[in-house]
PDB file of N, CA and C in Angstrom:
ATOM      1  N   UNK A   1      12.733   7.427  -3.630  1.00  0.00           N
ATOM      2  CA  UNK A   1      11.777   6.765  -4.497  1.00  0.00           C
ATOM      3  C   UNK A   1      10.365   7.246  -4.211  1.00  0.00           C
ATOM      4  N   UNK A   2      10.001   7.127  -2.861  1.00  0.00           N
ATOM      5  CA  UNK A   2       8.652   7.826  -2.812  1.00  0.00           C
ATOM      6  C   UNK A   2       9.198   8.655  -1.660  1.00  0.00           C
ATOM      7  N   UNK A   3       7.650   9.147  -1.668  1.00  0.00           N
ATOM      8  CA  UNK A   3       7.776   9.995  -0.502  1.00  0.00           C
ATOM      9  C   UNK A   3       6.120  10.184   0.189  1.00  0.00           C
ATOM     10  N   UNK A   4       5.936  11.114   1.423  1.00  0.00           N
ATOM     11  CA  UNK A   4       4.781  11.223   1.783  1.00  0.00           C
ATOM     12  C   UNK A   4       5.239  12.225   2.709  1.00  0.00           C
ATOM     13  N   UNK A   5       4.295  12.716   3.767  1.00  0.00           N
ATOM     14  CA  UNK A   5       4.045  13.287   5.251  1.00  0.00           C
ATOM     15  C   UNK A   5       3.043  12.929   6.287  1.00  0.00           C
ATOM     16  N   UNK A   6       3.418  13.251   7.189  1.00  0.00           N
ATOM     17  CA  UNK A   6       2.949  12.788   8.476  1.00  0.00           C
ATOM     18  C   UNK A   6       1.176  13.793   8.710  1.00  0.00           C
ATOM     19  N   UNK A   7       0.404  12.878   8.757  1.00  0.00           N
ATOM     20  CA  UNK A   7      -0.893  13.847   8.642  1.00  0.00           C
ATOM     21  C   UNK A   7      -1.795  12.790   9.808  1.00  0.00           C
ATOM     22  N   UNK A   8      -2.031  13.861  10.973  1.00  0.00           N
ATOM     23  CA  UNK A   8      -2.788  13.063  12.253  1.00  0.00           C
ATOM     24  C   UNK A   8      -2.172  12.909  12.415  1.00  0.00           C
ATOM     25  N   UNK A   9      -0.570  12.595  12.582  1.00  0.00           N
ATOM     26  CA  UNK A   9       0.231  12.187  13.411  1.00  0.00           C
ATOM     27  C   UNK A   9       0.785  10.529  12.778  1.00  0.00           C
ATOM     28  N   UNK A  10       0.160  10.604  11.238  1.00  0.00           N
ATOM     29  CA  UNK A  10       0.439   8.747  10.958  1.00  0.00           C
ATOM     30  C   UNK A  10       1.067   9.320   9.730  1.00  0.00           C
ATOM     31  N   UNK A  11       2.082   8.177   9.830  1.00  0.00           N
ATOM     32  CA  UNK A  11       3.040   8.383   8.165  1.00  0.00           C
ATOM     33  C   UNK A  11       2.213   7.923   7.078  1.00  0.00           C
ATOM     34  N   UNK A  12       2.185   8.656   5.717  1.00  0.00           N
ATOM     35  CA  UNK A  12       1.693   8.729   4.671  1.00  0.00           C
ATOM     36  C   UNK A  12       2.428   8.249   3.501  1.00  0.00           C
ATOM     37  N   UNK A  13       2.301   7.576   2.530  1.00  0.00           N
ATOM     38  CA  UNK A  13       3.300   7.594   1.642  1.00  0.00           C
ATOM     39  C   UNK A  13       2.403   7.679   0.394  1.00  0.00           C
ATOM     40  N   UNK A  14       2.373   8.880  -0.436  1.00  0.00           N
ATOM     41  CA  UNK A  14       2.133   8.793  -1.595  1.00  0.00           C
ATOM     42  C   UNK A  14       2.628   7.456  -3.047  1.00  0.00           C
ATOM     43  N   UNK A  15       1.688   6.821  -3.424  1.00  0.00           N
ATOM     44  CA  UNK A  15       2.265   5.569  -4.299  1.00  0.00           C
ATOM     45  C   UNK A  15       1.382   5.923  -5.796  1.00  0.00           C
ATOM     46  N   UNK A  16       2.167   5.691  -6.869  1.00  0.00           N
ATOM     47  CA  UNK A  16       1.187   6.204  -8.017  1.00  0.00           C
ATOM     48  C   UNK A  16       1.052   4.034  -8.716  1.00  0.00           C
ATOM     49  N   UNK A  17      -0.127   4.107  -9.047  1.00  0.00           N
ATOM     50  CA  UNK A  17      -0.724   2.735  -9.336  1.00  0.00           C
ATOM     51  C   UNK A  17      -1.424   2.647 -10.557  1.00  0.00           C
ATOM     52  N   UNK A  18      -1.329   1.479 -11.342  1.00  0.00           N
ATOM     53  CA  UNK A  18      -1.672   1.506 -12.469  1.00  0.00           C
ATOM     54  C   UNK A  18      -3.384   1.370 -12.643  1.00  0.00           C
ATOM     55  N   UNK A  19      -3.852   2.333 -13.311  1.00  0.00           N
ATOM     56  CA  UNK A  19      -5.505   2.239 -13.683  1.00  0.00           C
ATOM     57  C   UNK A  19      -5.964   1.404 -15.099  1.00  0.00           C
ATOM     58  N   UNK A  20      -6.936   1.851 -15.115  1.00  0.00           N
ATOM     59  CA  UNK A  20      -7.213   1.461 -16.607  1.00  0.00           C
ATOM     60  C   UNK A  20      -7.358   2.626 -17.147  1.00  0.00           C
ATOM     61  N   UNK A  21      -6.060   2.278 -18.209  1.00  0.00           N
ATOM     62  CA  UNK A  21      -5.626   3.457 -19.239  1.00  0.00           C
ATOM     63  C   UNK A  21      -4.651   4.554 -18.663  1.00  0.00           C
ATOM     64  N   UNK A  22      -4.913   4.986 -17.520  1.00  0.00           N
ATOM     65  CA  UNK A  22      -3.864   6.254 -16.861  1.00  0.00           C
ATOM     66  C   UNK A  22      -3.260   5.488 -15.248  1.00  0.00           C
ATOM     67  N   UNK A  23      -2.164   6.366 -14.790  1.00  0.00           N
ATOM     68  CA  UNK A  23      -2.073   5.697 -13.577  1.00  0.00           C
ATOM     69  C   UNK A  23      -3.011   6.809 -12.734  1.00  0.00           C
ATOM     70  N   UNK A  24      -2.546   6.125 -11.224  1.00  0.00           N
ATOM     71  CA  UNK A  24      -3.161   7.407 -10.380  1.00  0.00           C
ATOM     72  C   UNK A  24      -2.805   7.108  -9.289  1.00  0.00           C
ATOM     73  N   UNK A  25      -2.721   8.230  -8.348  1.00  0.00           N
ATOM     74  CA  UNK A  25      -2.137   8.219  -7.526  1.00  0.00           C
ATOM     75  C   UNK A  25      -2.646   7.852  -5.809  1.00  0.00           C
ATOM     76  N   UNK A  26      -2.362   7.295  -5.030  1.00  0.00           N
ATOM     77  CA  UNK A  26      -3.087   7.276  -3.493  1.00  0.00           C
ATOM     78  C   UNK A  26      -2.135   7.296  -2.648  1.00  0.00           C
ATOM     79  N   UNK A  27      -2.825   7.774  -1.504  1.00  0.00           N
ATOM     80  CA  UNK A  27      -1.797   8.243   0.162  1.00  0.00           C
ATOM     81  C   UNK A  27      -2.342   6.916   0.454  1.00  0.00           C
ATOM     82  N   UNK A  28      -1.100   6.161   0.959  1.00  0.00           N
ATOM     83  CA  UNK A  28      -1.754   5.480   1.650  1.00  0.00           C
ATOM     84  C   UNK A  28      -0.982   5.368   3.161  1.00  0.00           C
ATOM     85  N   UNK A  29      -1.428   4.708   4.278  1.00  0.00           N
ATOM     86  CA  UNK A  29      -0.511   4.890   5.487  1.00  0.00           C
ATOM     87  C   UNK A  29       0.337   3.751   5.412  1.00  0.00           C
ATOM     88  N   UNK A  30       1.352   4.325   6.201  1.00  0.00           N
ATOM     89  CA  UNK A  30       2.363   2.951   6.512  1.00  0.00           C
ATOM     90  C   UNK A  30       1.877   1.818   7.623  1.00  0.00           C
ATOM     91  N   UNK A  31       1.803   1.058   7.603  1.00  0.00           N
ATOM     92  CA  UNK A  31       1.069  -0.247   8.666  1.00  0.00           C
ATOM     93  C   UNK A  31       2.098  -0.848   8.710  1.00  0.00           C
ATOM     94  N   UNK A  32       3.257  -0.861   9.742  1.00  0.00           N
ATOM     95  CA  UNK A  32       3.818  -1.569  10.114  1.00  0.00           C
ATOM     96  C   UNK A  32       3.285  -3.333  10.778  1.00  0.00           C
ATOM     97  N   UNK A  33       1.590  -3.357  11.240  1.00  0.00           N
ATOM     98  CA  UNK A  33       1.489  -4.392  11.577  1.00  0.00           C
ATOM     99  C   UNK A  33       0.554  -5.012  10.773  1.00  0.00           C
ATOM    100  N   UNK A  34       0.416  -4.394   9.206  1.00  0.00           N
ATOM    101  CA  UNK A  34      -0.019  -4.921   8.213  1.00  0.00           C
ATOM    102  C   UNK A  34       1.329  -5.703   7.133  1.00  0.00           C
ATOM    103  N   UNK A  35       1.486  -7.428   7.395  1.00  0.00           N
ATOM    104  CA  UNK A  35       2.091  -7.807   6.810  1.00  0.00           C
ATOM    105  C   UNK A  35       2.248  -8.055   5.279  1.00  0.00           C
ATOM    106  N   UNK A  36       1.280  -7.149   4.719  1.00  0.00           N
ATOM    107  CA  UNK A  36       1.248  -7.555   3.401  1.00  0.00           C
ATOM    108  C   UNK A  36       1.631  -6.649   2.605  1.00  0.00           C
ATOM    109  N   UNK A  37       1.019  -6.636   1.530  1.00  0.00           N
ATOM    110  CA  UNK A  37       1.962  -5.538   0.644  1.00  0.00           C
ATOM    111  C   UNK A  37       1.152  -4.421   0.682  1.00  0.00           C
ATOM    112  N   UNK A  38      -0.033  -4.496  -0.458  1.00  0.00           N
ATOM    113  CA  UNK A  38      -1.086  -3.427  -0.071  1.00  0.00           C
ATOM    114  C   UNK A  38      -2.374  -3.568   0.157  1.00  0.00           C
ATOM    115  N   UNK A  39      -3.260  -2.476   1.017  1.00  0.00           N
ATOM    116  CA  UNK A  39      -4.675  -2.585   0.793  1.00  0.00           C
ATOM    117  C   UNK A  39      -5.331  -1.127   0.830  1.00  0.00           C
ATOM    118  N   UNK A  40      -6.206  -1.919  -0.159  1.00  0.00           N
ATOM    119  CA  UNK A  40      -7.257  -0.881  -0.526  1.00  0.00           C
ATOM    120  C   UNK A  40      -8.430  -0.698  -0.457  1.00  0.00           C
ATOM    121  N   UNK A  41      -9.815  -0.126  -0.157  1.00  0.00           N
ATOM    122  CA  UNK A  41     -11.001  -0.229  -0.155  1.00  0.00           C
ATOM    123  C   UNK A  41     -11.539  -0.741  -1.454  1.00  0.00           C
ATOM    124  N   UNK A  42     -12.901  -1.142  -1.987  1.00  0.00           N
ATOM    125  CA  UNK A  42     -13.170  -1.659  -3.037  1.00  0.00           C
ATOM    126  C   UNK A  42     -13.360  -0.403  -4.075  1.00  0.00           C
ATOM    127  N   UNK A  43     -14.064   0.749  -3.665  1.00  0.00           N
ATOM    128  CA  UNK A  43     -14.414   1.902  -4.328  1.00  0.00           C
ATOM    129  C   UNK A  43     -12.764   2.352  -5.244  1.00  0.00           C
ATOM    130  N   UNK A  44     -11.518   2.055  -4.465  1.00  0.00           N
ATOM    131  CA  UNK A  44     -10.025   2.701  -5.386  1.00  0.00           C
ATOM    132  C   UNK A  44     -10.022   0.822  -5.930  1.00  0.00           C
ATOM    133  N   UNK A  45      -9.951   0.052  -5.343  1.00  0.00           N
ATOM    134  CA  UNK A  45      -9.459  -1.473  -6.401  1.00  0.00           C
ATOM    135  C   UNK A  45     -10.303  -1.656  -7.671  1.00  0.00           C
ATOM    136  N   UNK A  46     -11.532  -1.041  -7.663  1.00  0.00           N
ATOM    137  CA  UNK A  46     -11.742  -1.124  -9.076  1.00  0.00           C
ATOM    138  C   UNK A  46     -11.858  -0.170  -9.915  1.00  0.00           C
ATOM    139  N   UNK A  47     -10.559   0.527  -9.628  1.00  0.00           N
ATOM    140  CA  UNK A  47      -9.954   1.530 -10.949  1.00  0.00           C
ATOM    141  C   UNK A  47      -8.658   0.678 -11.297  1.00  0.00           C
ATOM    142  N   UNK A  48      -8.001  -0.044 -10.457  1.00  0.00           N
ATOM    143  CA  UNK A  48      -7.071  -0.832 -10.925  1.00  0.00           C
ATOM    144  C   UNK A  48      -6.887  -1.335 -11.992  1.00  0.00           C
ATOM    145  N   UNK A  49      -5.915  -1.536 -12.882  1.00  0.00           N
ATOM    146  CA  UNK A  49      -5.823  -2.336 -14.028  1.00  0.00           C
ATOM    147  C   UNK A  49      -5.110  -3.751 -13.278  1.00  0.00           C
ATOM    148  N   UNK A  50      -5.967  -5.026 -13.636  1.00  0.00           N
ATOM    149  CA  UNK A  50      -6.014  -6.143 -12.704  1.00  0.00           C
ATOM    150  C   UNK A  50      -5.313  -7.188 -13.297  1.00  0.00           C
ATOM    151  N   UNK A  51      -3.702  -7.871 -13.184  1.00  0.00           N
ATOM    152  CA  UNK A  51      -4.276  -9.163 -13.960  1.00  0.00           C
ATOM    153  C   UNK A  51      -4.409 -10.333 -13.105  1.00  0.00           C
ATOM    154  N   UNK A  52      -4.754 -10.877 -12.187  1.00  0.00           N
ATOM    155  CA  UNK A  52      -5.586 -11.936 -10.938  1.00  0.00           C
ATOM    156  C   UNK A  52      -6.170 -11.310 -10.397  1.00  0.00           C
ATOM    157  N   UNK A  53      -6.770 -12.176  -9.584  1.00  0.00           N
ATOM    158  CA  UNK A  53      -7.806 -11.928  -8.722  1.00  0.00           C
ATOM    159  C   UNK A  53      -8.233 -13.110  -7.809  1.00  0.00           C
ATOM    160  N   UNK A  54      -8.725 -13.087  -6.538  1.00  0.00           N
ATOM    161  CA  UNK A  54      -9.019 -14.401  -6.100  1.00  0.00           C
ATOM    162  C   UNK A  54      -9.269 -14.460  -4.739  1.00  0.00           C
ATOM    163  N   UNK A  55      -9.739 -14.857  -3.927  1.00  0.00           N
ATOM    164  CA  UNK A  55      -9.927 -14.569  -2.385  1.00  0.00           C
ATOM    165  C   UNK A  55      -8.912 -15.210  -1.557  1.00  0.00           C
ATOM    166  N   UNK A  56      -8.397 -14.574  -0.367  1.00  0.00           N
ATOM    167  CA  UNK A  56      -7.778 -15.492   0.609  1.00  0.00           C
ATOM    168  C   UNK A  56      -8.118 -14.770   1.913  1.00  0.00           C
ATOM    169  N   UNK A  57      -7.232 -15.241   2.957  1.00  0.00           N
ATOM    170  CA  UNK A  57      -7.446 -15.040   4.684  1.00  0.00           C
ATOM    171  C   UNK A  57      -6.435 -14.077   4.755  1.00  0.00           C
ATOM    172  N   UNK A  58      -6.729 -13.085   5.843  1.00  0.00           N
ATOM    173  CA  UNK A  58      -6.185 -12.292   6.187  1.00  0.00           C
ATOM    174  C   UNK A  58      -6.435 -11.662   7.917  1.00  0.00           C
ATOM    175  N   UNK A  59      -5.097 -12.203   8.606  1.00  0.00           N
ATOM    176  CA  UNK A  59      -4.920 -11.597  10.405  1.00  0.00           C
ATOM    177  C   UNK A  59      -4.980 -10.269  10.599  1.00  0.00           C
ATOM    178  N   UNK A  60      -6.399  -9.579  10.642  1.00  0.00           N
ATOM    179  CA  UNK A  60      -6.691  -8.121  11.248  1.00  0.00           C
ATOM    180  C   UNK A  60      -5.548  -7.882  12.250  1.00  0.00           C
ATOM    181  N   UNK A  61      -5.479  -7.031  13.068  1.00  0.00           N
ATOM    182  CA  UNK A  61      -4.499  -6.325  14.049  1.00  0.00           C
ATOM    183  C   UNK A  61      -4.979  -6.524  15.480  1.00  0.00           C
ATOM    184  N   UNK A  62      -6.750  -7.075  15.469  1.00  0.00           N
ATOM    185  CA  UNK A  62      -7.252  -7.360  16.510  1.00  0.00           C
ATOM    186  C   UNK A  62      -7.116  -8.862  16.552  1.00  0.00           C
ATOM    187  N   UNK A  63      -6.645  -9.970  15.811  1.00  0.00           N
ATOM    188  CA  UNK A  63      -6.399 -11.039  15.864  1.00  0.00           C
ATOM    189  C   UNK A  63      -7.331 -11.753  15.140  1.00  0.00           C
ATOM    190  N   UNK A  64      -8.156 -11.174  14.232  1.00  0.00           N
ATOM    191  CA  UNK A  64      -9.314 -11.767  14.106  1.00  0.00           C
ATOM    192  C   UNK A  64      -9.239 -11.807  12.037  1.00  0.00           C
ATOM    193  N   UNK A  65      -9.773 -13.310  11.824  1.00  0.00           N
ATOM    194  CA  UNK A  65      -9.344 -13.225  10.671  1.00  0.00           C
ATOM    195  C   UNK A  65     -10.310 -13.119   9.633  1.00  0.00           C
ATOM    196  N   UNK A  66     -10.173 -12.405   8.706  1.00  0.00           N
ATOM    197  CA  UNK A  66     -11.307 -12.431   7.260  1.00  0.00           C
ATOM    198  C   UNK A  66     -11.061 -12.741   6.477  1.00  0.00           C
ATOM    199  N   UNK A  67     -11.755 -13.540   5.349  1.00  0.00           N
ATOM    200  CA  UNK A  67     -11.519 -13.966   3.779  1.00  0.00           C
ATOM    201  C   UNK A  67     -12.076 -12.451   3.287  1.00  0.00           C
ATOM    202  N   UNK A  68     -11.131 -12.361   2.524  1.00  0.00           N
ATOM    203  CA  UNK A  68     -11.508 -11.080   1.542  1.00  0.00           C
ATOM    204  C   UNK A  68     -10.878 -11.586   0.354  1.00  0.00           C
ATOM    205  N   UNK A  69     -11.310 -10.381  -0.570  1.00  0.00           N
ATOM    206  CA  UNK A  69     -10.593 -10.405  -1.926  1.00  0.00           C
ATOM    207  C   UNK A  69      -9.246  -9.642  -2.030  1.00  0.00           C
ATOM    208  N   UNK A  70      -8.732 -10.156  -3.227  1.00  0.00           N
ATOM    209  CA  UNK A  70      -7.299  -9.886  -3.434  1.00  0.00           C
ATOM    210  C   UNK A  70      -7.649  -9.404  -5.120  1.00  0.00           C
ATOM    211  N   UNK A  71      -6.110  -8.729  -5.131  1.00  0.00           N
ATOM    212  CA  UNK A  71      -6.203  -8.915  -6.970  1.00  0.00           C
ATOM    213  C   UNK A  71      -4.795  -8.463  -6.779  1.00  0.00           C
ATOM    214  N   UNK A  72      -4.182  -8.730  -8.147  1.00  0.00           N
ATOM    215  CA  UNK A  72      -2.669  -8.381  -8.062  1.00  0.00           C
ATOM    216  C   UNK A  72      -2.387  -7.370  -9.277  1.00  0.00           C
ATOM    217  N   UNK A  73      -1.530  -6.608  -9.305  1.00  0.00           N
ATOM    218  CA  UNK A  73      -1.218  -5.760 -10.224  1.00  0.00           C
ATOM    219  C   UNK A  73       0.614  -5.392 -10.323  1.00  0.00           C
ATOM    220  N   UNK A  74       0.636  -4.950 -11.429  1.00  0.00           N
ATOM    221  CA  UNK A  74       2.082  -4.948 -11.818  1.00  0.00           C
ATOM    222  C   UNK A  74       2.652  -3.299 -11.525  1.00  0.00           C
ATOM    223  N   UNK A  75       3.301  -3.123 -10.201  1.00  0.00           N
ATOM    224  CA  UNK A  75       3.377  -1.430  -9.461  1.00  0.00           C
ATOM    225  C   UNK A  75       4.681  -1.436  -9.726  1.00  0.00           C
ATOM    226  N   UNK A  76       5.482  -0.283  -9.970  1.00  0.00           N
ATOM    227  CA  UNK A  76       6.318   0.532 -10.514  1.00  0.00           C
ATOM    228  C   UNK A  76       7.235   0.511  -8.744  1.00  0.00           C
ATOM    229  N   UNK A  77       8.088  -0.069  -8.294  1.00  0.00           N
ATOM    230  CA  UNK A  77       8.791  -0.038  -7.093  1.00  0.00           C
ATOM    231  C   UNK A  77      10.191  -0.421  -7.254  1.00  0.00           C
ATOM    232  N   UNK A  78      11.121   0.709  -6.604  1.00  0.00           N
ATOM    233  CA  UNK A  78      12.116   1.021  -6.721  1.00  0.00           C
ATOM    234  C   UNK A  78      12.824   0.932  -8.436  1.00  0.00           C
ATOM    235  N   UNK A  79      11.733   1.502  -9.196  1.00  0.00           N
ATOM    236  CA  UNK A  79      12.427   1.526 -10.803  1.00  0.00           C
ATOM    237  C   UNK A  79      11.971   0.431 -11.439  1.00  0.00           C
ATOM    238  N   UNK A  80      11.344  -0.608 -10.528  1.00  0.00           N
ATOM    239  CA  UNK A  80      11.188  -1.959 -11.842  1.00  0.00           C
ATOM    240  C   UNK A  80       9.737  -2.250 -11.012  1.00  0.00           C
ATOM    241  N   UNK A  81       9.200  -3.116 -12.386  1.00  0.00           N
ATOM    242  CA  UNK A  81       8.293  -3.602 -12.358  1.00  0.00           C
ATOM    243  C   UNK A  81       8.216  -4.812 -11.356  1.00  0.00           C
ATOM    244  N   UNK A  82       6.993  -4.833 -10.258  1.00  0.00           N
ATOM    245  CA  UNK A  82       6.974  -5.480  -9.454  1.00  0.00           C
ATOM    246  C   UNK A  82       5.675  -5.906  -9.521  1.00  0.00           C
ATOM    247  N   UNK A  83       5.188  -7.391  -9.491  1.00  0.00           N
ATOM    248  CA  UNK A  83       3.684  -8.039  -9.170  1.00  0.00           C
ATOM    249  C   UNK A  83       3.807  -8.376  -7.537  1.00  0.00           C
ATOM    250  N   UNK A  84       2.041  -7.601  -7.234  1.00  0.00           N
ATOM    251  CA  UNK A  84       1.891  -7.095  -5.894  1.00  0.00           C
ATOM    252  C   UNK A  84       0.831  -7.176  -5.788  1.00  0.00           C
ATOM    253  N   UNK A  85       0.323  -7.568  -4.786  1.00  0.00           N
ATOM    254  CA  UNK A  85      -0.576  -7.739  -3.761  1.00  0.00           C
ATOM    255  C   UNK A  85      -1.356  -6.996  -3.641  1.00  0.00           C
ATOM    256  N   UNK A  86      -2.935  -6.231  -4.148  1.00  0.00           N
ATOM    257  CA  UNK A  86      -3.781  -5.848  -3.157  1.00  0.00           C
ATOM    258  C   UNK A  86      -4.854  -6.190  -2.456  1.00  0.00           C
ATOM    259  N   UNK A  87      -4.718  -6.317  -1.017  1.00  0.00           N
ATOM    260  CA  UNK A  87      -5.900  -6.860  -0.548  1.00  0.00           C
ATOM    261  C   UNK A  87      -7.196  -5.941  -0.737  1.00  0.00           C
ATOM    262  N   UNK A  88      -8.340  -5.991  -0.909  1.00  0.00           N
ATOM    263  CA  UNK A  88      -9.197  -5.744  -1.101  1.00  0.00           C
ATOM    264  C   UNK A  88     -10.617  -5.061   0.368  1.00  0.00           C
ATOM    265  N   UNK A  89     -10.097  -4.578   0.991  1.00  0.00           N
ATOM    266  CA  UNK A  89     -10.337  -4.069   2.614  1.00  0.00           C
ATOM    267  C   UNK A  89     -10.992  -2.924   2.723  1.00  0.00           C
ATOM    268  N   UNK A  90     -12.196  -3.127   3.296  1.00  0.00           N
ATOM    269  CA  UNK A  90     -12.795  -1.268   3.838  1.00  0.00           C
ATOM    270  C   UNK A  90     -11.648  -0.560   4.631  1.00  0.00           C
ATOM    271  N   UNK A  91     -11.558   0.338   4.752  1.00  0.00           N
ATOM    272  CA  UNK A  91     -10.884   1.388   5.517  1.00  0.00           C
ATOM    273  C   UNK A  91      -9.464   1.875   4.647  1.00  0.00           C
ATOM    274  N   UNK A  92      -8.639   2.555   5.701  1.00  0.00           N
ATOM    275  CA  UNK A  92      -7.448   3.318   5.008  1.00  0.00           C
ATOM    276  C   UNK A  92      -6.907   2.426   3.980  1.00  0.00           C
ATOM    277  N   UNK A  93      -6.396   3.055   2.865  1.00  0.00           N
ATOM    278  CA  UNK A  93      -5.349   2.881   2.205  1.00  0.00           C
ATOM    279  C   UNK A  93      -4.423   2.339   3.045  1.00  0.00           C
ATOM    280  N   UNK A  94      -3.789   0.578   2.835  1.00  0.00           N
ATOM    281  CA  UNK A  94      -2.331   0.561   3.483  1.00  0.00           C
ATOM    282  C   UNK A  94      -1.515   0.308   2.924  1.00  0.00           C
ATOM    283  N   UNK A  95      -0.283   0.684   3.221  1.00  0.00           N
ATOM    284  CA  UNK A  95       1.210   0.292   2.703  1.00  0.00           C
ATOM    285  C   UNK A  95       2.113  -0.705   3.914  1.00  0.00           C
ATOM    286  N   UNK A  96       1.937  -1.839   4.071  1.00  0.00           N
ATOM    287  CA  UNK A  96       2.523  -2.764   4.396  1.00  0.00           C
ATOM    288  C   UNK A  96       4.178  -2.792   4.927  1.00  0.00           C
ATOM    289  N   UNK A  97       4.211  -4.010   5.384  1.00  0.00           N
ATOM    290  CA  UNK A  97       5.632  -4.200   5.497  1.00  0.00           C
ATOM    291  C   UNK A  97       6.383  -5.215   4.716  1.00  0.00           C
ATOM    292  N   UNK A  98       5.416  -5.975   4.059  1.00  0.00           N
ATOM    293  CA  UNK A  98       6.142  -7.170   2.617  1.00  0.00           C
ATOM    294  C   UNK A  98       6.230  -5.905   1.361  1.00  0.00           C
ATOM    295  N   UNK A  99       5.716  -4.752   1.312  1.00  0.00           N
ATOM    296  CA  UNK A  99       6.307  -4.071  -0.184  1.00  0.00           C
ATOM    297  C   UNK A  99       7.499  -3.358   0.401  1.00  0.00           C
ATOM    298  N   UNK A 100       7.628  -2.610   1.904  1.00  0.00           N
ATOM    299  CA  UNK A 100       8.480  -2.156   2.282  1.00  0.00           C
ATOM    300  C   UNK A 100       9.786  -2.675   2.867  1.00  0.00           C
ATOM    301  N   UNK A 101      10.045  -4.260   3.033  1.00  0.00           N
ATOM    302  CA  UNK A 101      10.863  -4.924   2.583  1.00  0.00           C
ATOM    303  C   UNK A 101      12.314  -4.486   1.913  1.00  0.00           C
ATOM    304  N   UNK A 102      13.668  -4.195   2.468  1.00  0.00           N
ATOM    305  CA  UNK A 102      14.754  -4.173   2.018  1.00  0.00           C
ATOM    306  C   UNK A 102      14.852  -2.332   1.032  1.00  0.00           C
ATOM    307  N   UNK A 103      13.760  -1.977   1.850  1.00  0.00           N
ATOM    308  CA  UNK A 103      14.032   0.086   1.771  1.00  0.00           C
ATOM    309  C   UNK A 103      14.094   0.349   3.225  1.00  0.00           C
ATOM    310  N   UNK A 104      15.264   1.508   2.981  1.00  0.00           N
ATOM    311  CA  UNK A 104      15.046   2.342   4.409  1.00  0.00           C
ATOM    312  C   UNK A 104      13.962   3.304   3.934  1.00  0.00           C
ATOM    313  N   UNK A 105      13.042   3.603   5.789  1.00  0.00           N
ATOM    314  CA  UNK A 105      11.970   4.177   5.711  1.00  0.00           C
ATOM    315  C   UNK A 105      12.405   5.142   6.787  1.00  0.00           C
ATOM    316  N   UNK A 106      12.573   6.619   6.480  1.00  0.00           N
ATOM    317  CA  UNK A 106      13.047   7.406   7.302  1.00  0.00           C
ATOM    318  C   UNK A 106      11.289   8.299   7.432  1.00  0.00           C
ATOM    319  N   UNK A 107      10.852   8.955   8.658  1.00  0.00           N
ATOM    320  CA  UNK A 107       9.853   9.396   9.226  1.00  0.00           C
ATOM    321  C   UNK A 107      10.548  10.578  10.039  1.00  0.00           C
ATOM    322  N   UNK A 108       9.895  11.990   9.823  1.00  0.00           N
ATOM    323  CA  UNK A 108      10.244  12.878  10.510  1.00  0.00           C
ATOM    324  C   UNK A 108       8.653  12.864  11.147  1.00  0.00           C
ATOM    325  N   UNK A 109       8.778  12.123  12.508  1.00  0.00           N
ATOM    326  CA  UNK A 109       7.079  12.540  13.302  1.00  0.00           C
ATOM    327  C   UNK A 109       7.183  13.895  14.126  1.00  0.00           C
ATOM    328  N   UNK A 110       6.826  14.922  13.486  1.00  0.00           N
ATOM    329  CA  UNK A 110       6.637  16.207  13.659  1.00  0.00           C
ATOM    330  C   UNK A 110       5.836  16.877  12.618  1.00  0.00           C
ATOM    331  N   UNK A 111       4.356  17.743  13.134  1.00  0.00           N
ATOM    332  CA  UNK A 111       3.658  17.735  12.381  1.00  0.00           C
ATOM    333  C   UNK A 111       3.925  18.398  11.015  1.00  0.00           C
ATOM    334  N   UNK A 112       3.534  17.903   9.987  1.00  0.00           N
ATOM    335  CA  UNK A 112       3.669  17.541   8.659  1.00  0.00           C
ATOM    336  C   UNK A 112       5.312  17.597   7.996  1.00  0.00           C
ATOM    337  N   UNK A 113       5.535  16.654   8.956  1.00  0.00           N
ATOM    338  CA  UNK A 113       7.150  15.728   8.782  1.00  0.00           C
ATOM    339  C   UNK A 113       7.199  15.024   7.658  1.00  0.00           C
ATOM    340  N   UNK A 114       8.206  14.836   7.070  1.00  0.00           N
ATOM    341  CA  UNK A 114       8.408  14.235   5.726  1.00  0.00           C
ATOM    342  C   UNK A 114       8.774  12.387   5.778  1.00  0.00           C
ATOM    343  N   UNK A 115       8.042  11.899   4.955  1.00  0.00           N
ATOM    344  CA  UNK A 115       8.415  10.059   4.747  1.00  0.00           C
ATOM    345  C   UNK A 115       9.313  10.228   3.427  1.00  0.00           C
ATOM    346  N   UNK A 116      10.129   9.463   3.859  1.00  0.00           N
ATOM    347  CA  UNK A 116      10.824   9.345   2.373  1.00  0.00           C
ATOM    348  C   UNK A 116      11.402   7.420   2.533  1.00  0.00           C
ATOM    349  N   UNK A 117      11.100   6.903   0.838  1.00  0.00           N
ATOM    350  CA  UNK A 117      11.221   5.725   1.411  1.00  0.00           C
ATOM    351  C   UNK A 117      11.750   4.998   0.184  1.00  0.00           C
ATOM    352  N   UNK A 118      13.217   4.474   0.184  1.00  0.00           N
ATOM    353  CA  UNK A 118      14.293   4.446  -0.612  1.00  0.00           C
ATOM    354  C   UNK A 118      15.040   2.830  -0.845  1.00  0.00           C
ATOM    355  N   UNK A 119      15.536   2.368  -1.379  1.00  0.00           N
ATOM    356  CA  UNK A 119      16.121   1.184  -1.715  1.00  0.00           C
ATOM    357  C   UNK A 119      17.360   1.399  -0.676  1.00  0.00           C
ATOM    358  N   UNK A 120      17.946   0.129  -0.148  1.00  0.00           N
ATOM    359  CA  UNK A 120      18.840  -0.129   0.481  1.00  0.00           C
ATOM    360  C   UNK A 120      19.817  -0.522  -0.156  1.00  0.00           C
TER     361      UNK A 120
END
């Protein structure tokens, strides 16, 4: 279903996302200790085509928590239409572990090793 590579040494997964009017595409990394689905910086969330929006809390990795913004959008995963989560976050692109949920995620960590990441 998707796929990506290993770049720095961190798994990548290419995800294509709906814009306004065209889709488009972002690497984003895999965050295993990001429980959510996705996040994005504000500069890529507002190319999104949006339908909510709304603030909530969110447990950084250092333990420490922020209200940020959210918005949700309707992403193309494993063949069907899925409403999903993006948190709204400075830094990397992430890909979570609530969208990756019930796919195997195979990782070749060897430099520019292949992600491939598939329905169970």
């Amino acid at each position: 279903m998707s796929f990506g590579q290993i770049v720095n040494r961190i798994p990548h997964a290419r995800v294509s996302l709906p814009g306004h009017g065209a889709e488009f595409e972002v690497d984003f990394v895999i965050d295993t200790a990001f429980d959510g689905e996705l996040a994005l910086p504000s500069h890529l969330a507002s190319s999104l085509d949006q339908i909510n929006s709304g603030w909530r809390s969110y447990q950084l990795a250092n333990g420490d928590i922020i209200v940020a913004p959210y918005c949700e959008i309707y992403l193309s995963w494993d063949g069907e239409p899925r409403r999903t989560e993006v948190a709204i976050i400075d830094g990397n692109p992430l890909l979570g572990v609530e969208l990756l949920e019930g796919n195997l995620v195979q990782i070749e960590m060897t430099i520019g090793g292949e992600v491939h990441i598939e329905p169970l």
